[in-house]
Protein backbone atom coordinates (compact mmCIF):
# COMPACT_ATOMS: atom_id res chain seq x y z
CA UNK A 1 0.00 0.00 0.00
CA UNK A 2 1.38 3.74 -0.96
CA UNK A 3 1.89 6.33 0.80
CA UNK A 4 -1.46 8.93 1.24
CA UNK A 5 -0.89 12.41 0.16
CA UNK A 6 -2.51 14.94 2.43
CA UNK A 7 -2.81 18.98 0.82
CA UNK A 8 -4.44 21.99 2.68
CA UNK A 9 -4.39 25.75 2.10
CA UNK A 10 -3.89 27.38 5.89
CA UNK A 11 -6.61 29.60 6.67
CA UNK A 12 -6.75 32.32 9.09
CA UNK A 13 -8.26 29.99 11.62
CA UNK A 14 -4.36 28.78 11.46
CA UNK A 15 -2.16 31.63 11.33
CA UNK A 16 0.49 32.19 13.58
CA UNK A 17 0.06 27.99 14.89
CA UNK A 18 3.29 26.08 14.76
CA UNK A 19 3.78 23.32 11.64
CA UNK A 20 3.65 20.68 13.71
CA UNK A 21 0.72 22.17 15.94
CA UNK A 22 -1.54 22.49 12.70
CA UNK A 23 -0.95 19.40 11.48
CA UNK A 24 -1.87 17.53 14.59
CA UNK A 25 -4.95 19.30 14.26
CA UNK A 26 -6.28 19.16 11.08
CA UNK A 27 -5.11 15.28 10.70
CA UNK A 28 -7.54 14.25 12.63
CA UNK A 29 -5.93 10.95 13.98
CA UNK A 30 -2.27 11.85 14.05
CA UNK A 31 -0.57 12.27 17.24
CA UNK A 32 1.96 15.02 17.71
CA UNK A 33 4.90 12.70 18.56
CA UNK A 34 3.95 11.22 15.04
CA UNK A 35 3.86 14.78 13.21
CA UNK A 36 6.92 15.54 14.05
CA UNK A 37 8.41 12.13 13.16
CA UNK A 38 6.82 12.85 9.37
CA UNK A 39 8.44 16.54 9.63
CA UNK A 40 11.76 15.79 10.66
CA UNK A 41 11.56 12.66 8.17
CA UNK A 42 11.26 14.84 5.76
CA UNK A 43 7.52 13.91 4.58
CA UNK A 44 6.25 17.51 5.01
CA UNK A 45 6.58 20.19 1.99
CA UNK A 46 5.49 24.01 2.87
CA UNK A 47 5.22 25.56 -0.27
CA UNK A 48 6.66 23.30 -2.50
CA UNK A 49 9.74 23.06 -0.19
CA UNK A 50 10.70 20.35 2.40
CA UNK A 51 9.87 21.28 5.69
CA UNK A 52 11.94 19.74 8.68
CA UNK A 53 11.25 22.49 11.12
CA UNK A 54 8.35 21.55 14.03
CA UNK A 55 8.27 25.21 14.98
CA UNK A 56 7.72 26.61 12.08
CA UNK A 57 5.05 29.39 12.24
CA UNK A 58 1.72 29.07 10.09
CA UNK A 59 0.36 31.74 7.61
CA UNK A 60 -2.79 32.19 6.27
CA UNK A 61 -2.25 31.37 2.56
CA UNK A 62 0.21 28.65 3.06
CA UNK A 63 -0.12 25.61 0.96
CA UNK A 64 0.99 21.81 2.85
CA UNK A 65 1.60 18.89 1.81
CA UNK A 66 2.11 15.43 4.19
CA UNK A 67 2.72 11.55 2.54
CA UNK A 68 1.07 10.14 5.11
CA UNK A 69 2.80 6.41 5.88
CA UNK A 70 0.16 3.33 5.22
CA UNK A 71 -1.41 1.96 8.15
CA UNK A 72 0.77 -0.54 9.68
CA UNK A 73 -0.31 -4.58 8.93
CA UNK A 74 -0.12 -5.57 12.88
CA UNK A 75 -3.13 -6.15 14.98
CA UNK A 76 -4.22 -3.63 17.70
CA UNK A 77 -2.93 -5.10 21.14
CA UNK A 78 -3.88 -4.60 24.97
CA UNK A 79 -3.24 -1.72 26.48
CA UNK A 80 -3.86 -1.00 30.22
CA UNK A 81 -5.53 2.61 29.38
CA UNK A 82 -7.77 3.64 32.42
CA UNK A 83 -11.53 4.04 31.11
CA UNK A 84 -14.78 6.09 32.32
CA UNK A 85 -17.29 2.30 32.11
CA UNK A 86 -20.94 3.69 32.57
CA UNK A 87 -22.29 0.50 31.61
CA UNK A 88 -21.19 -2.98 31.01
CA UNK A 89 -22.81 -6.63 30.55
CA UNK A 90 -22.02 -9.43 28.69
CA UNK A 91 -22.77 -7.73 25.38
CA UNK A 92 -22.04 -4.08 25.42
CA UNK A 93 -19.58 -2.09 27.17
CA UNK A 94 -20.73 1.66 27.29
CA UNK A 95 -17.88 4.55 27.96
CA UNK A 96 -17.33 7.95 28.70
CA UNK A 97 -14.34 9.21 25.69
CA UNK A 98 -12.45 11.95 27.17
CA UNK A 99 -11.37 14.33 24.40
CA UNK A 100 -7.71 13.38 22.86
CA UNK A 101 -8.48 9.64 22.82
CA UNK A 102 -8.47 8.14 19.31
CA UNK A 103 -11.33 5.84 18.91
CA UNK A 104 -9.22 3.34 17.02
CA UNK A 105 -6.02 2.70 15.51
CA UNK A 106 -4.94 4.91 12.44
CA UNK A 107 -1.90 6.07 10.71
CA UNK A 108 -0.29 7.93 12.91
CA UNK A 109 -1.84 6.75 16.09
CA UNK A 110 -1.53 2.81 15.85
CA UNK A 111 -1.38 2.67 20.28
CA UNK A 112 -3.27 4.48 23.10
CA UNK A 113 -6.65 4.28 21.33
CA UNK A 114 -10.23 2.88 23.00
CA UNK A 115 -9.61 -0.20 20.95
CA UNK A 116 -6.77 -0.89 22.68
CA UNK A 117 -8.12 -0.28 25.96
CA UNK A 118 -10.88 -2.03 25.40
CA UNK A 119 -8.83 -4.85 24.09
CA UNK A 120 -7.14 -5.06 27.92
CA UNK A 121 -10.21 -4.61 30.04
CA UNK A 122 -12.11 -7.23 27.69
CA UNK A 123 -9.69 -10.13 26.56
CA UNK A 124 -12.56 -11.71 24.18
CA UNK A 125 -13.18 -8.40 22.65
CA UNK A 126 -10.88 -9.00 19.33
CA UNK A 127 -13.13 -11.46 18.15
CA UNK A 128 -16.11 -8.91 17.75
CA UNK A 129 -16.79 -7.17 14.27
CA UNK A 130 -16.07 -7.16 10.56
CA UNK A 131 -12.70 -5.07 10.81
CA UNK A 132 -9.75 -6.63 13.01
CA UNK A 133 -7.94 -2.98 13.28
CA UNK A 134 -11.25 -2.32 14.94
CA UNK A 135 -13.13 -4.55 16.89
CA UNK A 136 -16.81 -3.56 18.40
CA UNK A 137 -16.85 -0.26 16.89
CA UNK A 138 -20.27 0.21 15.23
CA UNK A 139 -20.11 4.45 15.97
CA UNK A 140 -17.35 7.08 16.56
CA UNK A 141 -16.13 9.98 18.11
CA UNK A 142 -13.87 12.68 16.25
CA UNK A 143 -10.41 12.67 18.47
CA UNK A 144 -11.08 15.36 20.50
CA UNK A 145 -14.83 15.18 21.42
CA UNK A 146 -15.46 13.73 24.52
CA UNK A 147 -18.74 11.90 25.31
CA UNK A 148 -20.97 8.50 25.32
CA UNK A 149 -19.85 5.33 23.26
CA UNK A 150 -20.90 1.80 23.22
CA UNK A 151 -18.51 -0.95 22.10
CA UNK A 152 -20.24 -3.63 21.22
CA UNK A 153 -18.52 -7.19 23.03
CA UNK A 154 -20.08 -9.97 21.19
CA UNK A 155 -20.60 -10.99 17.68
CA UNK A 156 -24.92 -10.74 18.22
CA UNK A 157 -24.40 -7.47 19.39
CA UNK A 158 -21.95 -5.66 16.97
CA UNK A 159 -24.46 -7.04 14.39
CA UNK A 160 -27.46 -5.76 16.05
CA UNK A 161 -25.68 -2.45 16.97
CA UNK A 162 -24.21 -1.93 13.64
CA UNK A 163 -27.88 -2.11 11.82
CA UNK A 164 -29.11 0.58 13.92
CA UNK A 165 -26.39 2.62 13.66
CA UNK A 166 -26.53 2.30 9.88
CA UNK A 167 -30.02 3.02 10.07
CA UNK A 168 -29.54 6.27 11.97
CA UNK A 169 -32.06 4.59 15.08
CA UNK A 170 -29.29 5.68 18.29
CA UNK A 171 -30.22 9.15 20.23
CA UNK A 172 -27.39 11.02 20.23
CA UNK A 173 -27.59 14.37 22.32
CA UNK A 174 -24.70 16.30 22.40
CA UNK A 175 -23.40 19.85 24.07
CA UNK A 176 -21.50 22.40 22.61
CA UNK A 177 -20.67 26.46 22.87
CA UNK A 178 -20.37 28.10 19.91
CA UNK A 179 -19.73 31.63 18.72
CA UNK A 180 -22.15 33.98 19.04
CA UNK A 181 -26.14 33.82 19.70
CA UNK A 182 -28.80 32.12 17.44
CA UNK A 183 -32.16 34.32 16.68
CA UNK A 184 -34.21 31.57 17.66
CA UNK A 185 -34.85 29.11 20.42
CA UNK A 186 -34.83 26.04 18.39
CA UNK A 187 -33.75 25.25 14.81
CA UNK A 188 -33.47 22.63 12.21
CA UNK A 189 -30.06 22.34 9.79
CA UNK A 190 -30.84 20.39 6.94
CA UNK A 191 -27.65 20.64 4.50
CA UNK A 192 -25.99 17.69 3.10
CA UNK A 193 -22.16 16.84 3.40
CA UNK A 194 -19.37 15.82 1.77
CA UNK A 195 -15.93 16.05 1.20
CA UNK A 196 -14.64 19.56 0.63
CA UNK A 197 -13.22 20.07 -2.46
CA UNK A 198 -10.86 22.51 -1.82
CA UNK A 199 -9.47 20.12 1.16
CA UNK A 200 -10.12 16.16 0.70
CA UNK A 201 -9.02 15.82 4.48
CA UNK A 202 -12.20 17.85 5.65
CA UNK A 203 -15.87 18.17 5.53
CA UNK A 204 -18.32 20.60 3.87
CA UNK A 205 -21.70 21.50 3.36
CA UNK A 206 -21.92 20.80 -0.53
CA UNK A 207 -24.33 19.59 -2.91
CA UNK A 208 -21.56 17.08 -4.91
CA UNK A 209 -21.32 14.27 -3.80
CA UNK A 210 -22.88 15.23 -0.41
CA UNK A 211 -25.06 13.02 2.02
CA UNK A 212 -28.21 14.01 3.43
CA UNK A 213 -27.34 15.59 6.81
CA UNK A 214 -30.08 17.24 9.60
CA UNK A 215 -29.06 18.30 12.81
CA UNK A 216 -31.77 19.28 15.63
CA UNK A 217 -30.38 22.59 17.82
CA UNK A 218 -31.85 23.80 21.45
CA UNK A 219 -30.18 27.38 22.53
CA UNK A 220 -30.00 26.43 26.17
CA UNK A 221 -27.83 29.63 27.73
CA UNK A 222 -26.61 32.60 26.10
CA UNK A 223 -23.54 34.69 26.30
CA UNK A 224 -23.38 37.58 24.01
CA UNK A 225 -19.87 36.36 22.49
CA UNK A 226 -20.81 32.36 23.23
CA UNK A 227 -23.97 30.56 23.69
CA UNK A 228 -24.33 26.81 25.13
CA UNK A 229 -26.56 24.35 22.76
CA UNK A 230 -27.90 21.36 22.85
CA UNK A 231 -27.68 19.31 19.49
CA UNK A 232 -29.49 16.31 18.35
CA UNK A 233 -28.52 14.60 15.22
CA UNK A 234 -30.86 12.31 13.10
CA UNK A 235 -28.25 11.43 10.70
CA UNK A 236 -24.72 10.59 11.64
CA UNK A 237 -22.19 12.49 9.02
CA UNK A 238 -18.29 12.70 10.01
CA UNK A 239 -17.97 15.72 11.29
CA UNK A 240 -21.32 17.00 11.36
CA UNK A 241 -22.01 18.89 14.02
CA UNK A 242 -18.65 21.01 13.60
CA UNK A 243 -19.66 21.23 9.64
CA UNK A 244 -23.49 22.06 10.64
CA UNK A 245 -22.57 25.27 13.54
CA UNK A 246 -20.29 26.61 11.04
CA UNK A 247 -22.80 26.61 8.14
CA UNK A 248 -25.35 28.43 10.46
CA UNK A 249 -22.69 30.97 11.25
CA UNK A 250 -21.71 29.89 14.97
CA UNK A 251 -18.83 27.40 14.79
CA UNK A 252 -17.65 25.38 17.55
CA UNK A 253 -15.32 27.07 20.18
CA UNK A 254 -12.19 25.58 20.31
CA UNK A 255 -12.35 23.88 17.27
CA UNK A 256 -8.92 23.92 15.43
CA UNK A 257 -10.24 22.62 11.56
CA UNK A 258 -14.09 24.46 11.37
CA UNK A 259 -14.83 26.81 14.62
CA UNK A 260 -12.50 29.48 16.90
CA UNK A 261 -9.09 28.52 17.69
CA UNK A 262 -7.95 31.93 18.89
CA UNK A 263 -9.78 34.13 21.30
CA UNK A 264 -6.79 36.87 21.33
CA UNK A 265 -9.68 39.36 19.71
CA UNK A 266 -12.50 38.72 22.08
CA UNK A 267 -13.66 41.15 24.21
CA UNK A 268 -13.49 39.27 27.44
CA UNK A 269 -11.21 39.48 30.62
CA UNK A 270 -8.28 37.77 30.63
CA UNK A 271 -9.46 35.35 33.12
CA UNK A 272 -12.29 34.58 30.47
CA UNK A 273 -9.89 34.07 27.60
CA UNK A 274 -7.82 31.83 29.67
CA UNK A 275 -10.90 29.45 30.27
CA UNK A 276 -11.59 29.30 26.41
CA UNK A 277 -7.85 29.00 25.55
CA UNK A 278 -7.82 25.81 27.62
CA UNK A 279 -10.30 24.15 26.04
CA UNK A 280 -8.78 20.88 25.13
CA UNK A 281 -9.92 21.01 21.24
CA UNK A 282 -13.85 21.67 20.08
CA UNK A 283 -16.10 22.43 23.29
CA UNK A 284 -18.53 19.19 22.00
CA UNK A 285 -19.67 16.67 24.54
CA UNK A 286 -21.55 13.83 23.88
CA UNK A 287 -24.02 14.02 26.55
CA UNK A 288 -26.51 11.21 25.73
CA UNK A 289 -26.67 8.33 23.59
CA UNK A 290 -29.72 5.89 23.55
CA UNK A 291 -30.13 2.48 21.45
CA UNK A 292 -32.08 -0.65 21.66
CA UNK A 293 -30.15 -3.12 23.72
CA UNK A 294 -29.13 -6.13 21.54
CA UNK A 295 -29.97 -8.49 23.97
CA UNK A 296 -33.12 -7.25 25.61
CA UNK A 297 -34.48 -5.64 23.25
CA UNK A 298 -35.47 -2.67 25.59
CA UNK A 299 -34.41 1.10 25.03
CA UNK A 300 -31.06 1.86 26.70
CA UNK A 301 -29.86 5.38 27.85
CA UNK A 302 -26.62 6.48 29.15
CA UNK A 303 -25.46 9.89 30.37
CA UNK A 304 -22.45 11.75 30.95
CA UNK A 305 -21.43 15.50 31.71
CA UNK A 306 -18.97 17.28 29.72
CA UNK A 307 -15.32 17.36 30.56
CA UNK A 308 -13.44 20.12 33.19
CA UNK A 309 -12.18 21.98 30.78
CA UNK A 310 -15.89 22.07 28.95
CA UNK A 311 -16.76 22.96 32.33
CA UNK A 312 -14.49 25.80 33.51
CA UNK A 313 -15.31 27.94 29.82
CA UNK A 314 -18.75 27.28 30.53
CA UNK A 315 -18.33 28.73 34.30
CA UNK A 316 -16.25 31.53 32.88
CA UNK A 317 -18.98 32.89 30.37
CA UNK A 318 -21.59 32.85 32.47
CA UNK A 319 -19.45 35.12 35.28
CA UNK A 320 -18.68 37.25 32.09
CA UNK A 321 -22.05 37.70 31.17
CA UNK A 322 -22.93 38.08 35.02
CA UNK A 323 -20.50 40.83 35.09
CA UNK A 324 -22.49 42.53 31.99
C-alpha cells in the first residue's frame, strides 16, 4: 500500500500555529509525537519546499503537503488505558471518551486508542466485528470530542448495533458552545455533506457528492460572544455537528479545523480568555446516547457531563455575562 498524500491551504483559523501544531490538528488521527516524526523525516513540503522544522510558524495562505505512511499490517494489542465504564454486561460495554483519545487505531496513532483499551479490560473483545484494526466499533467519536460510546462485546451485538447505527435509530444528544447567539430558540439544519473540495481531508456542506445531513439545535444559555446548545442529530455524518454550527454561522469554540481557535480578539477578561484558551480542542460533549439493547431488546440510555475543561469555559462565560 502507498503512501497517502494529504494537501491543505492554511486559513486564518491557522495563522500564527506552529507546523507541527496544525498538522496535529487538522489530521484528525495523528498524534503530535507522530507529526513531528513525518516533519523531521522529511515527509512535510510548505510551499513546494521540504519542511523539517516543528516550529515553524503558520500563515494564512500557506499551501501543505504530508505523505502520510500506510497503516501498519499488525493487529491492535492490549493496552492498560484507564476508562470512564458507565455501563457494562455481557454484550455491550458503554464509555465515557475523554477528548484526545483516538477511537481506534490509524496512521499515525496505531497505540493508546479505546480499541486498545478495550482490548485489555475485555480479553474476548478481538473477536467482535467485521474489521480486526477495529473490533466492536459500530459508531465514533472525532479525536477530540469527549462523550458517550458503546462498544459492542459480542458478535450478536456488533451485528445488532451496527444495523441501527446504519439506520440512523441511536439518540445522540450532544453539548456544545459556539460563537455567538442564534435568533431563535430552536432550529433545524438540513444541508448535506461531503468532502470539501478545496481540502479532501475535511468536511463541507456541498451539494456534490454530499449526504443528506439534519441536525436538531436547542439554545440552552446565552452569552453575548458564546452561547451553550444542545444538538441532536438524526443522521450521523463525520464531522457534522462542527460542519453544521459553522454553516449556520456559529462554529464550535475551540475547534482547530471548522470553529475558533484563537480568542486573542475577544472582548473578554483575561481570566475569560484563559478558560476558552484551555479548552482541550472543540467544546462538544456527547451528553446522551440511547439504542435498543441487543440483547433485551429494551431502550437503553446512558449519560455523561462534559469534561473540566468544557466545564471551567462554561463557568467563565456565564461570570462574564454576570458581570455585563
Amino acid at each position: 500500500m502507498s503512501d497517502k498524500c494529504f494537501e491543505d491551504i492554511v486559513d486564518e483559523l491557522h495563522e500564527r500555529d506552529r507546523l507541527d501544531v496544525y498538522l496535529t490538528n487538522v489530521l484528525d488521527d495523528a498524534t503530535r509525537s507522530a507529526i513531528k516524526k513525518f516533519i523531521k523525516g522529511g515527509r512535510v513540503t510548505v510551499n513546494g519546499g521540504v519542511c523539517k522544522r516543528p516550529g515553524r510558524s503558520m500563515t494564512a495562505g500557506d499551501r501543505v503537503s504530508v505523505e502520510v505512511p500506510p497503516p501498519r499490517a499488525e493487529l491492535p494489542v492490549a493496552e492498560d488505558i484507564p476508562l470512564d465504564i458507565l455501563h457494562e454486561d455481557a454484550d455491550v460495554i458503554v464509555v465515557n471518551k475523554p477528548a484526545g483519545l483516538v477511537v481506534h487505531p490509524a496512521p499515525g496513532h496505531y497505540t493508546g486508542t479505546l480499541v486498545n483499551a478495550v482490548l485489555h479490560h475485555c480479553p474476548d473483545f478481538a473477536s467482535t466485528g467485521s474489521e480486526a484494526e477495529r473490533p466492536g466499533i459500530v459508531h465514533r467519536l472525532d479525536r477530540f470530542t469527549s462523550g458517550v460510546m458503546v462498544v459492542a462485546k459480542s458478535p450478536r451485538a456488533f451485528t445488532n448495533l451496527a444495523k441501527q447505527a446504519a439506520a440512523h435509530e441511536f439518540e445522540r444528544q450532544y453539548l456544545t458552545l459556539v460563537r455567538g447567539e442564534f435568533p431563535e430558540e430552536r432550529g433545524r439544519i438540513n444541508a448535506s455533506i461531503g468532502r470539501s473540495l478545496r481540502d479532501p481531508a475535511r468536511m463541507s456542506v456541498t451539494g456534490i457528492n454530499g449526504r443528506d445531513a439534519v441536525t436538531n439545535f436547542r439554545v440552552c444559555e446565552r452569552f453575548g460572544v458564546a452561547s451553550l446548545v444542545a444538538v441532536r442529530l438524526e443522521t450521523g455524518r463525520t464531522h457534522q455537528v462542527r460542519v453544521h454550527m459553522r454553516f449556520a454561522g456559529h462554529p464550535v469554540l475551540g475547534d482547530p479545523a471548522y470553529g475558533v481557535a484563537h480568542f486573542g480578539r475577544w472582548h473578554v477578561s483575561p481570566e475569560t480568555r484563559a478558560a476558552l484558551e484551555a479548552l482541550n480542542g472543540q467544546a462538544l460533549h456527547a451528553e446522551r446516547l440511547g439504542f435498543t439493547h441487543p440483547a433485551t431488546g429494551e431502550m437503553a440510555t446512558f449519560t455523561a457531563p462534559p469534561p473540566a475543561d468544557f466545564q471551567a469555559a462554561l463557568e467563565a462565560l456565564r461570570a462574564e455575562c454576570a458581570r455585563d
